[in-house]
PDB file of N, CA and C in Angstrom:
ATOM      1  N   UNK A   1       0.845  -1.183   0.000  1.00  0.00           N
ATOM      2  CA  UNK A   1       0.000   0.000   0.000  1.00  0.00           C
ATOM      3  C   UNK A   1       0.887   1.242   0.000  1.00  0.00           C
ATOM      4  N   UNK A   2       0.733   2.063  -0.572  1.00  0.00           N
ATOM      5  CA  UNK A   2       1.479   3.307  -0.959  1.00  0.00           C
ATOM      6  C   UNK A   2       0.596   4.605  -0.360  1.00  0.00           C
ATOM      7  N   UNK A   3       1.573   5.593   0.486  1.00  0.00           N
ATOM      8  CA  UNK A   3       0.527   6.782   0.592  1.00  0.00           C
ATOM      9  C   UNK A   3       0.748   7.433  -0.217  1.00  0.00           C
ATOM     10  N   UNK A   4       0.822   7.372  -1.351  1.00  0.00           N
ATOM     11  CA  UNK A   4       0.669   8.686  -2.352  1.00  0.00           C
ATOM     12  C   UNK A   4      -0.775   8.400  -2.563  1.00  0.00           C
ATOM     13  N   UNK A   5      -1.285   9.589  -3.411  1.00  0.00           N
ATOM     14  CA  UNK A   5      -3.067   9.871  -3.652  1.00  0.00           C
ATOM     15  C   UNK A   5      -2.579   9.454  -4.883  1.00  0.00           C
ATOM     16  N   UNK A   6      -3.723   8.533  -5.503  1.00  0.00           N
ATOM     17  CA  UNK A   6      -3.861   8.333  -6.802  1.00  0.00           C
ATOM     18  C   UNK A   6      -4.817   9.875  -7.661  1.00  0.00           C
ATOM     19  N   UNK A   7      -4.302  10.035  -8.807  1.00  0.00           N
ATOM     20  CA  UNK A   7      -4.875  11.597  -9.151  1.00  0.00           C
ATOM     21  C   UNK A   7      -6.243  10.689 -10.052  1.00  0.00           C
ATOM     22  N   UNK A   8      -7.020  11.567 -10.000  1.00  0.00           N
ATOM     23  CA  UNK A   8      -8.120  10.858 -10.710  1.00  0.00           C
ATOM     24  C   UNK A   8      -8.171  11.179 -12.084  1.00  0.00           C
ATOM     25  N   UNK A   9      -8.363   9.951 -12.854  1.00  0.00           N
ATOM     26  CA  UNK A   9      -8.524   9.612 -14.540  1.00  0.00           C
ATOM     27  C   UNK A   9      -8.959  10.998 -15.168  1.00  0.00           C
ATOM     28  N   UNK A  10      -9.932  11.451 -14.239  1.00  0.00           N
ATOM     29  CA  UNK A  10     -10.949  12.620 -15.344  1.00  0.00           C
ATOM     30  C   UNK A  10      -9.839  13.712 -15.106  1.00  0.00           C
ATOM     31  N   UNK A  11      -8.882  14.693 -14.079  1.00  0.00           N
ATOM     32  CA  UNK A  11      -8.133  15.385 -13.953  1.00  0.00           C
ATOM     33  C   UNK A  11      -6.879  15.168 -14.584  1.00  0.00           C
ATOM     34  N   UNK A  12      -6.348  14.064 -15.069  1.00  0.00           N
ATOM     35  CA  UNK A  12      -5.605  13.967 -15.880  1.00  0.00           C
ATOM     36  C   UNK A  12      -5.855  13.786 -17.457  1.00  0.00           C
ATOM     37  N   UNK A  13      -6.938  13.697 -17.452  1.00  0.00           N
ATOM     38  CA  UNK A  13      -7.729  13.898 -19.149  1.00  0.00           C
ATOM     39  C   UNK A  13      -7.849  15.266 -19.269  1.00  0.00           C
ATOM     40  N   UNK A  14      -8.268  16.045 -18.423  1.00  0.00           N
ATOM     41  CA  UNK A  14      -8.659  17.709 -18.347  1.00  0.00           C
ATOM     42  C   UNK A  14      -7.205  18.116 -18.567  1.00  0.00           C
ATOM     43  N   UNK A  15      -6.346  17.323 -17.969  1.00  0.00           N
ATOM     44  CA  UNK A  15      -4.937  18.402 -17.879  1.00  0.00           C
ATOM     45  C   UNK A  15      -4.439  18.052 -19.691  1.00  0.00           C
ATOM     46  N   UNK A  16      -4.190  16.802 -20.077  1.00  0.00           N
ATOM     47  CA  UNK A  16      -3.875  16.503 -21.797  1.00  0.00           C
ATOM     48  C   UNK A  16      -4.948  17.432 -22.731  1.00  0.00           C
ATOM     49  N   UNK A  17      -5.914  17.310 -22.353  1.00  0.00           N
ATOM     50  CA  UNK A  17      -6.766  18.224 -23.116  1.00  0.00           C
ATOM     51  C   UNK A  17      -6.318  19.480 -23.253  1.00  0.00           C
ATOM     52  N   UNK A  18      -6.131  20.460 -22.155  1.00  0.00           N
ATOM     53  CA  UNK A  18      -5.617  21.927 -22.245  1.00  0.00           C
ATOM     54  C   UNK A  18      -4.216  22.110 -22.433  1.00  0.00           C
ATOM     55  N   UNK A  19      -3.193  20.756 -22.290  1.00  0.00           N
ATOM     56  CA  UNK A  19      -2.160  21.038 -23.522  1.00  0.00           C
ATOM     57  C   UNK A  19      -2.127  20.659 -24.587  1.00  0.00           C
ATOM     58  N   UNK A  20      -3.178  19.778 -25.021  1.00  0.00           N
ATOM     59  CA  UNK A  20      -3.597  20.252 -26.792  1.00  0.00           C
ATOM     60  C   UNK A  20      -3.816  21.055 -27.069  1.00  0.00           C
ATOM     61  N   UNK A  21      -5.198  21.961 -26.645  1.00  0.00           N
ATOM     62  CA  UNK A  21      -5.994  22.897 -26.558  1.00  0.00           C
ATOM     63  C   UNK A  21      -5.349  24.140 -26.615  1.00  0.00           C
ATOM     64  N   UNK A  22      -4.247  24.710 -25.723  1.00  0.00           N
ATOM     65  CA  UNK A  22      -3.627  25.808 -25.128  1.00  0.00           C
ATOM     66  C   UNK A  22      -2.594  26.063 -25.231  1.00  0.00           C
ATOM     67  N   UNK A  23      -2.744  27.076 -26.293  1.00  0.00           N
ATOM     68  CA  UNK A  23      -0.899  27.743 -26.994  1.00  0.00           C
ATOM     69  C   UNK A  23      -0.430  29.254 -25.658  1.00  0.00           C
ATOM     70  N   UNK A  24       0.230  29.108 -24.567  1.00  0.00           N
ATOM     71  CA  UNK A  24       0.364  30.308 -24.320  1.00  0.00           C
ATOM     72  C   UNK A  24       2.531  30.737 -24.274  1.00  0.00           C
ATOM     73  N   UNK A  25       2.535  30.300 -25.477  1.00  0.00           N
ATOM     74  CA  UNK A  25       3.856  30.381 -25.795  1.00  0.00           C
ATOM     75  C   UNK A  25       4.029  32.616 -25.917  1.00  0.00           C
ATOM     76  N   UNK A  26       3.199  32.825 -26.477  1.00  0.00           N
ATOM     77  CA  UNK A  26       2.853  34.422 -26.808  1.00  0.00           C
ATOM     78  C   UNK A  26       3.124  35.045 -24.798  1.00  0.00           C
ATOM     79  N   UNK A  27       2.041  34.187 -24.328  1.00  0.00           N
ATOM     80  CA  UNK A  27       1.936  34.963 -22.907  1.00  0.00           C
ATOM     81  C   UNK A  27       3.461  34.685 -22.197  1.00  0.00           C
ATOM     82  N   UNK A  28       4.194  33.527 -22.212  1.00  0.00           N
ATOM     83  CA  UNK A  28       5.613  33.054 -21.948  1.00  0.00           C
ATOM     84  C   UNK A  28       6.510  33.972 -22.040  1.00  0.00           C
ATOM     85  N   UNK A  29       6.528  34.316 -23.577  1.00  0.00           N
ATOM     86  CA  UNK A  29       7.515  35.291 -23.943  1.00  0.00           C
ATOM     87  C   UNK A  29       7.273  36.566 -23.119  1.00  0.00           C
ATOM     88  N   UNK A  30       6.230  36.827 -23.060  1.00  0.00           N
ATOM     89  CA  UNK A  30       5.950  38.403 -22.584  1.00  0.00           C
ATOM     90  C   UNK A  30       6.695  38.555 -21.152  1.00  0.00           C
ATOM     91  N   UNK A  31       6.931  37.567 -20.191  1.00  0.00           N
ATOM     92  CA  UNK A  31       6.999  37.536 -18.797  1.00  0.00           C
ATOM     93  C   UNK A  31       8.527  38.889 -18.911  1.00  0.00           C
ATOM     94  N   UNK A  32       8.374  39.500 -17.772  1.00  0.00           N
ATOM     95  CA  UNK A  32       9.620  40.340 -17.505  1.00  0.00           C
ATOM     96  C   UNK A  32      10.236  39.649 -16.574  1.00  0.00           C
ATOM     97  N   UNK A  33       9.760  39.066 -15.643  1.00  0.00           N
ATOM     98  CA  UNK A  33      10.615  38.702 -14.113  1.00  0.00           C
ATOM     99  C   UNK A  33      11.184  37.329 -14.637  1.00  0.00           C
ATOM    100  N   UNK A  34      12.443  37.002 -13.854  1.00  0.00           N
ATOM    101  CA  UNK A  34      12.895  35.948 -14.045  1.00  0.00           C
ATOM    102  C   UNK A  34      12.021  34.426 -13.536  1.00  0.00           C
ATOM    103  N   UNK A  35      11.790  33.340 -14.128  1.00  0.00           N
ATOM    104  CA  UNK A  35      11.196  32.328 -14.310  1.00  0.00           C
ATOM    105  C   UNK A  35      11.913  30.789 -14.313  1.00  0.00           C
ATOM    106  N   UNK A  36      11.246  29.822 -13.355  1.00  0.00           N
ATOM    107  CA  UNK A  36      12.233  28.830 -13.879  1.00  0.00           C
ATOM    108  C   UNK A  36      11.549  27.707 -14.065  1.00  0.00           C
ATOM    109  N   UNK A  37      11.758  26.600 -14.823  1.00  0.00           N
ATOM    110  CA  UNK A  37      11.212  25.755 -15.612  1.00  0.00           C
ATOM    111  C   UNK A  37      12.072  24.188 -15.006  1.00  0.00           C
ATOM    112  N   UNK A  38      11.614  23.348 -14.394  1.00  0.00           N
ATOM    113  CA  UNK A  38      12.624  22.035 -14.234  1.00  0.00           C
ATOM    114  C   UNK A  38      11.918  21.156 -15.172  1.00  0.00           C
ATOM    115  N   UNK A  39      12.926  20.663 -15.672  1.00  0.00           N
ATOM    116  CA  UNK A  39      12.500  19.309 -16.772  1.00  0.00           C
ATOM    117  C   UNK A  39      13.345  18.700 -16.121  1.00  0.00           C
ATOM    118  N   UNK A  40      12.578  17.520 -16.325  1.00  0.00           N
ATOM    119  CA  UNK A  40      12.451  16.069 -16.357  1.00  0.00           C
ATOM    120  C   UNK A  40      13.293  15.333 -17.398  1.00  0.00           C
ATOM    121  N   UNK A  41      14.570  14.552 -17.518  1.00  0.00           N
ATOM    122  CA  UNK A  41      15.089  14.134 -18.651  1.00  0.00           C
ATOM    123  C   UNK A  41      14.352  13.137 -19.525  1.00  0.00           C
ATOM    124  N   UNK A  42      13.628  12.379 -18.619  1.00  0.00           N
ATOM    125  CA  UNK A  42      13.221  11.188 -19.011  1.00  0.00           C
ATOM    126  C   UNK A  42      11.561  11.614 -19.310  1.00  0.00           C
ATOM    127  N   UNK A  43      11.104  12.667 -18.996  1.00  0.00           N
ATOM    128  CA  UNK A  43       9.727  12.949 -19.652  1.00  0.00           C
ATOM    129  C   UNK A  43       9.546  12.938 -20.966  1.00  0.00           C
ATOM    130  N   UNK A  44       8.429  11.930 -20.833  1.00  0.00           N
ATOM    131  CA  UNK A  44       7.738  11.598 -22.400  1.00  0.00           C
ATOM    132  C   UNK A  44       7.022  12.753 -22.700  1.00  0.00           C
ATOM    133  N   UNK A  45       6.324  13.399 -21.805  1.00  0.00           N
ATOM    134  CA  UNK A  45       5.298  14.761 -22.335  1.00  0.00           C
ATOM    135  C   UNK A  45       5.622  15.722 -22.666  1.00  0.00           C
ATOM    136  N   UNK A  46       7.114  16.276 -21.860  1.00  0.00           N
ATOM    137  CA  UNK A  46       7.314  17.369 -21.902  1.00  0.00           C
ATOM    138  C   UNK A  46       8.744  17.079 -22.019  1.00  0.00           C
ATOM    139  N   UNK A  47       9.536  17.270 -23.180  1.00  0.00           N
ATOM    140  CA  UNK A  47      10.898  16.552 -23.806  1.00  0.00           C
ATOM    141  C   UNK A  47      11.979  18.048 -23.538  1.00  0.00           C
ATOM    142  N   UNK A  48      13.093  17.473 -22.553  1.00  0.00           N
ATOM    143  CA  UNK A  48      14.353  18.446 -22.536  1.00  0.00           C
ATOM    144  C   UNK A  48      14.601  18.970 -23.564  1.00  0.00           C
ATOM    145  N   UNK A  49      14.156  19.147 -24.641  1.00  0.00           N
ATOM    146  CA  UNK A  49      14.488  19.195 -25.904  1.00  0.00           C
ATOM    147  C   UNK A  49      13.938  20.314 -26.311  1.00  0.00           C
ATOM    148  N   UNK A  50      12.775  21.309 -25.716  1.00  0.00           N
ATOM    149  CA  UNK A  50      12.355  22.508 -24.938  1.00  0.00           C
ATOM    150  C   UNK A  50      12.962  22.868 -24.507  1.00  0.00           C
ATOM    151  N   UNK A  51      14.000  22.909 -24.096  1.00  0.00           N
ATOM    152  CA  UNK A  51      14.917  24.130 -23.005  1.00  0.00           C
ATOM    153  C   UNK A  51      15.361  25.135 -24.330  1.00  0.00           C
ATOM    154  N   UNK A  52      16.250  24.912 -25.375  1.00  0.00           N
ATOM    155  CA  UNK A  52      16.421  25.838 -26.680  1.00  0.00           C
ATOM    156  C   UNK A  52      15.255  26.781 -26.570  1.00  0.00           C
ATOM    157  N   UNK A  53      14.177  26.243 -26.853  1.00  0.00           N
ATOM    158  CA  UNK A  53      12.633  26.783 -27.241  1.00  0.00           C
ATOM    159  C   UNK A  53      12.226  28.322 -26.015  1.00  0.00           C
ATOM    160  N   UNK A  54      12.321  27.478 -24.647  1.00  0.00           N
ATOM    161  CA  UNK A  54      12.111  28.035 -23.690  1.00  0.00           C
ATOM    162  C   UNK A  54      13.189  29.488 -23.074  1.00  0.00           C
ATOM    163  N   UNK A  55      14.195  29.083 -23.953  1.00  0.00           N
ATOM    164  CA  UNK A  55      15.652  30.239 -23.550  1.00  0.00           C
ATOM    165  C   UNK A  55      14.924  31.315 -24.518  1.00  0.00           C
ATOM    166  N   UNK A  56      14.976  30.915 -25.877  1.00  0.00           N
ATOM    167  CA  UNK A  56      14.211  31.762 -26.942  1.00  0.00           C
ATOM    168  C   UNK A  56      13.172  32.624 -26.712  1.00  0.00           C
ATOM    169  N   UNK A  57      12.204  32.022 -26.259  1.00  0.00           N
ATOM    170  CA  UNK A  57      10.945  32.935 -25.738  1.00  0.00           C
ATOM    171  C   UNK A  57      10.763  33.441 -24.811  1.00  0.00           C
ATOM    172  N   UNK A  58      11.781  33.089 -23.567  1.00  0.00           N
ATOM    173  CA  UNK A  58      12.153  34.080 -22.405  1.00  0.00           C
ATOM    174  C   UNK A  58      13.263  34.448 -22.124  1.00  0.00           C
ATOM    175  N   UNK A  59      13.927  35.155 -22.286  1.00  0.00           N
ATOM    176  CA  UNK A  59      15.535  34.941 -21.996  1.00  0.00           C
ATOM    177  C   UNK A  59      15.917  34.752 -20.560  1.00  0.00           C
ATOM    178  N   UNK A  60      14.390  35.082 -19.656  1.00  0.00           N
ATOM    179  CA  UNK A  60      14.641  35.234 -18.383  1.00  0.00           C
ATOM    180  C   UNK A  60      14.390  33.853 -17.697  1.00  0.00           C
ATOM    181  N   UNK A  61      14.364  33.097 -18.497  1.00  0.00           N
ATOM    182  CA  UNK A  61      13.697  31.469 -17.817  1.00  0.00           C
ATOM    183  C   UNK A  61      15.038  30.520 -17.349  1.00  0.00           C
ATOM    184  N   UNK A  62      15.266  30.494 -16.274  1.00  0.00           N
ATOM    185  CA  UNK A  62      16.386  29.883 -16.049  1.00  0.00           C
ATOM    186  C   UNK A  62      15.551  27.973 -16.426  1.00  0.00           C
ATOM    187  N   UNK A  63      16.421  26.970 -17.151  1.00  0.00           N
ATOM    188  CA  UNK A  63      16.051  25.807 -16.943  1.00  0.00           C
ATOM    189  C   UNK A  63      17.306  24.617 -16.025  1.00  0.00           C
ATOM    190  N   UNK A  64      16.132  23.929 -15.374  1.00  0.00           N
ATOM    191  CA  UNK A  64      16.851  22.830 -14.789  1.00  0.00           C
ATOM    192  C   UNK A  64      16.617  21.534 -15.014  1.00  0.00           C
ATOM    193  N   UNK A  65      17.708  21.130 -15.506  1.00  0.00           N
ATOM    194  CA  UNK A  65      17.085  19.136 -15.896  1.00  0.00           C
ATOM    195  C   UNK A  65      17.550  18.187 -15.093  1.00  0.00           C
ATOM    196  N   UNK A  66      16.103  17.878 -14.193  1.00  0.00           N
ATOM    197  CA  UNK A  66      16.552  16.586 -13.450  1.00  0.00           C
ATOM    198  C   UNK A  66      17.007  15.778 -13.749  1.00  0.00           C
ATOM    199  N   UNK A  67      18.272  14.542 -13.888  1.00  0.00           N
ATOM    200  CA  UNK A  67      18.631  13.613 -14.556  1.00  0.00           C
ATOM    201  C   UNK A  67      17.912  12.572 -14.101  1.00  0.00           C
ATOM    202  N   UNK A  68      16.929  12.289 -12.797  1.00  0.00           N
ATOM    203  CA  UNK A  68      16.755  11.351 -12.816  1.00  0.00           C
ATOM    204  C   UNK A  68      14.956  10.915 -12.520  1.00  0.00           C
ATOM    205  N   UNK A  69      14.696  12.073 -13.353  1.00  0.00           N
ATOM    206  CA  UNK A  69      13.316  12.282 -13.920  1.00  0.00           C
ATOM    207  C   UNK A  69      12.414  12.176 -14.246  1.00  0.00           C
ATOM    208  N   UNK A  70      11.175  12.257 -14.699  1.00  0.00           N
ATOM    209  CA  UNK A  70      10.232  12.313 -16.023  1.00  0.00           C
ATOM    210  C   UNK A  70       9.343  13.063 -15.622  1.00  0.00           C
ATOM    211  N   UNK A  71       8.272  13.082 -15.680  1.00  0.00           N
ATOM    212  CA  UNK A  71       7.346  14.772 -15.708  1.00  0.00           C
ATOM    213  C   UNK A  71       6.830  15.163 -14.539  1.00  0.00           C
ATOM    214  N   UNK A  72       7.026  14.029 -13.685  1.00  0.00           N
ATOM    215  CA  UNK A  72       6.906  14.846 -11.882  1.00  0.00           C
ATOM    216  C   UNK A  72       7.783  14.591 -11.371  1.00  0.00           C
ATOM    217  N   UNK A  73       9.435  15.687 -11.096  1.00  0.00           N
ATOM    218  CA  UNK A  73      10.378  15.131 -10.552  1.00  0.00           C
ATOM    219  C   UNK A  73      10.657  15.556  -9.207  1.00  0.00           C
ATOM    220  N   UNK A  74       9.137  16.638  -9.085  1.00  0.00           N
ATOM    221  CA  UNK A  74       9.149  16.921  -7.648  1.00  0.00           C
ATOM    222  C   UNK A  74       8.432  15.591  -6.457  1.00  0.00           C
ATOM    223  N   UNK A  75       7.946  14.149  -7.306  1.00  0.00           N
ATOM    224  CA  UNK A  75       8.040  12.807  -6.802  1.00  0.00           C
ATOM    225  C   UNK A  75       9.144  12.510  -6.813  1.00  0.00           C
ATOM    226  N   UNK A  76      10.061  12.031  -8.148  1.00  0.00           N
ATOM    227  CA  UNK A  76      10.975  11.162  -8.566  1.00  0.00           C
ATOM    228  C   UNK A  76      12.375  12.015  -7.499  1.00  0.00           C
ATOM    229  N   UNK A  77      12.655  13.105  -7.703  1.00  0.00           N
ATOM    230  CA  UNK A  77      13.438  13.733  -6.966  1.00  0.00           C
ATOM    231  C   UNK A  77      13.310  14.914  -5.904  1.00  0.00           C
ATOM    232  N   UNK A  78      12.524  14.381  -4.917  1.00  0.00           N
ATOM    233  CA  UNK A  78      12.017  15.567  -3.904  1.00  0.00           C
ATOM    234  C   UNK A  78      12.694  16.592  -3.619  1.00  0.00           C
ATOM    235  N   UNK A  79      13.997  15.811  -2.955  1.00  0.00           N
ATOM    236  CA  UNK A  79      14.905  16.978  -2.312  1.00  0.00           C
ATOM    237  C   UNK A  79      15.927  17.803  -3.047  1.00  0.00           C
ATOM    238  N   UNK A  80      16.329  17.192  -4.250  1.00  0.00           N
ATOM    239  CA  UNK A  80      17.177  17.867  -5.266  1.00  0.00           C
ATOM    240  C   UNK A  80      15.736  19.006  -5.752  1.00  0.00           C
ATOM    241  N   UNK A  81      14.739  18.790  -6.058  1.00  0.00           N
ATOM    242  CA  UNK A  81      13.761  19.540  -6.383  1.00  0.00           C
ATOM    243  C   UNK A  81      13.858  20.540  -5.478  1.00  0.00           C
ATOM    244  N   UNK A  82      13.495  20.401  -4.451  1.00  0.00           N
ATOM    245  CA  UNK A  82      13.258  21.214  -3.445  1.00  0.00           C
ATOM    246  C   UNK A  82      14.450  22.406  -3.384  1.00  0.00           C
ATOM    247  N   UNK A  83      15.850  21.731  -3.356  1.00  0.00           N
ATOM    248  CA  UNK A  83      16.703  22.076  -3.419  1.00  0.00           C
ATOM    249  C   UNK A  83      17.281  24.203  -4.229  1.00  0.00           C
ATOM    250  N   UNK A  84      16.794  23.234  -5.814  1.00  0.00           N
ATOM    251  CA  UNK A  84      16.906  23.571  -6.615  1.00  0.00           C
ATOM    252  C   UNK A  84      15.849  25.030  -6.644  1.00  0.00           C
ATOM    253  N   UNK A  85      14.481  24.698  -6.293  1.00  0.00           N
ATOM    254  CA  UNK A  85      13.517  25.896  -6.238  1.00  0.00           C
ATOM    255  C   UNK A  85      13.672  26.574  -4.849  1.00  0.00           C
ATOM    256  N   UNK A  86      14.401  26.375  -3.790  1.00  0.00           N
ATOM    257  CA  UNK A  86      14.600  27.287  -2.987  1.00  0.00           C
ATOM    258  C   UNK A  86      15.581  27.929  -3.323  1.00  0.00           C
ATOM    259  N   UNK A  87      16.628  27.679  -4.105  1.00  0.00           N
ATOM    260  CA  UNK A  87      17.379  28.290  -4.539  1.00  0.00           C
ATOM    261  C   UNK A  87      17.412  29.669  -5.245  1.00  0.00           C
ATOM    262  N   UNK A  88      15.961  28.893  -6.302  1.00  0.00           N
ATOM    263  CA  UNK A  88      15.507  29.730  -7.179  1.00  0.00           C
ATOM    264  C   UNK A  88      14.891  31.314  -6.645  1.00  0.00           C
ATOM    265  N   UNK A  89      14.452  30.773  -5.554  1.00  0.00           N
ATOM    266  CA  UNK A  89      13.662  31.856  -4.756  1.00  0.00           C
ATOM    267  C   UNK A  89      14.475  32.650  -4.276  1.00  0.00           C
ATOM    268  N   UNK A  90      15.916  32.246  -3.372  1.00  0.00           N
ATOM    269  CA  UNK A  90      16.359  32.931  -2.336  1.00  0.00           C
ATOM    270  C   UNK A  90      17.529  33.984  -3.120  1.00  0.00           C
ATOM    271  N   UNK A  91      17.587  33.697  -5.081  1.00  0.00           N
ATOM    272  CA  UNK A  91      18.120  34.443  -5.714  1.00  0.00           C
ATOM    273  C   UNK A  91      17.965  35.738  -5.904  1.00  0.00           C
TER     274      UNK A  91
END
């Protein structure tokens, strides 16, 4: 038995839907304040392969790639996560 919450089927259909659905690459770029983005190496959804993309449309987006990853690495890697975004903050 595991305590993690299982997320429910219909909230993860709602979430694939509105990244089909939802271009806000336009609103991205616009940001002034600095921003940071962690990828996941091993994410199938959302591919390191975006960080180019993401430097481009913000210059202010710092990125971080978990190596040991995939699209929730604030599960897969808590404390390096954690790590990493307090960091981000206390910059």
């Amino acid at each position: 038995m595991s305590d993690q919450i299982e997320a429910k089927p219909s909230a993860l259909l709602g979430g694939l839907i509105l990244l089909d659905e939802v271009d806000l690459r336009e609103e991205f770029s616009q940001l002034t304040m600095p921003s940071l983005s962690l990828l996941g190496e091993h994410d199938n959804l959302v591919s390191v392969a975006n960080k180019t993309k993401l430097s481009e449309l913000s210059p202010m987006n710092q990125q971080v790639i978990l190596q040991q990853s995939s699209h929730a690495p604030f599960i897969s890697e808590p404390i390096l996560f954690n790590q990493v975004l307090i960091s981000f903050i206390d910059a």
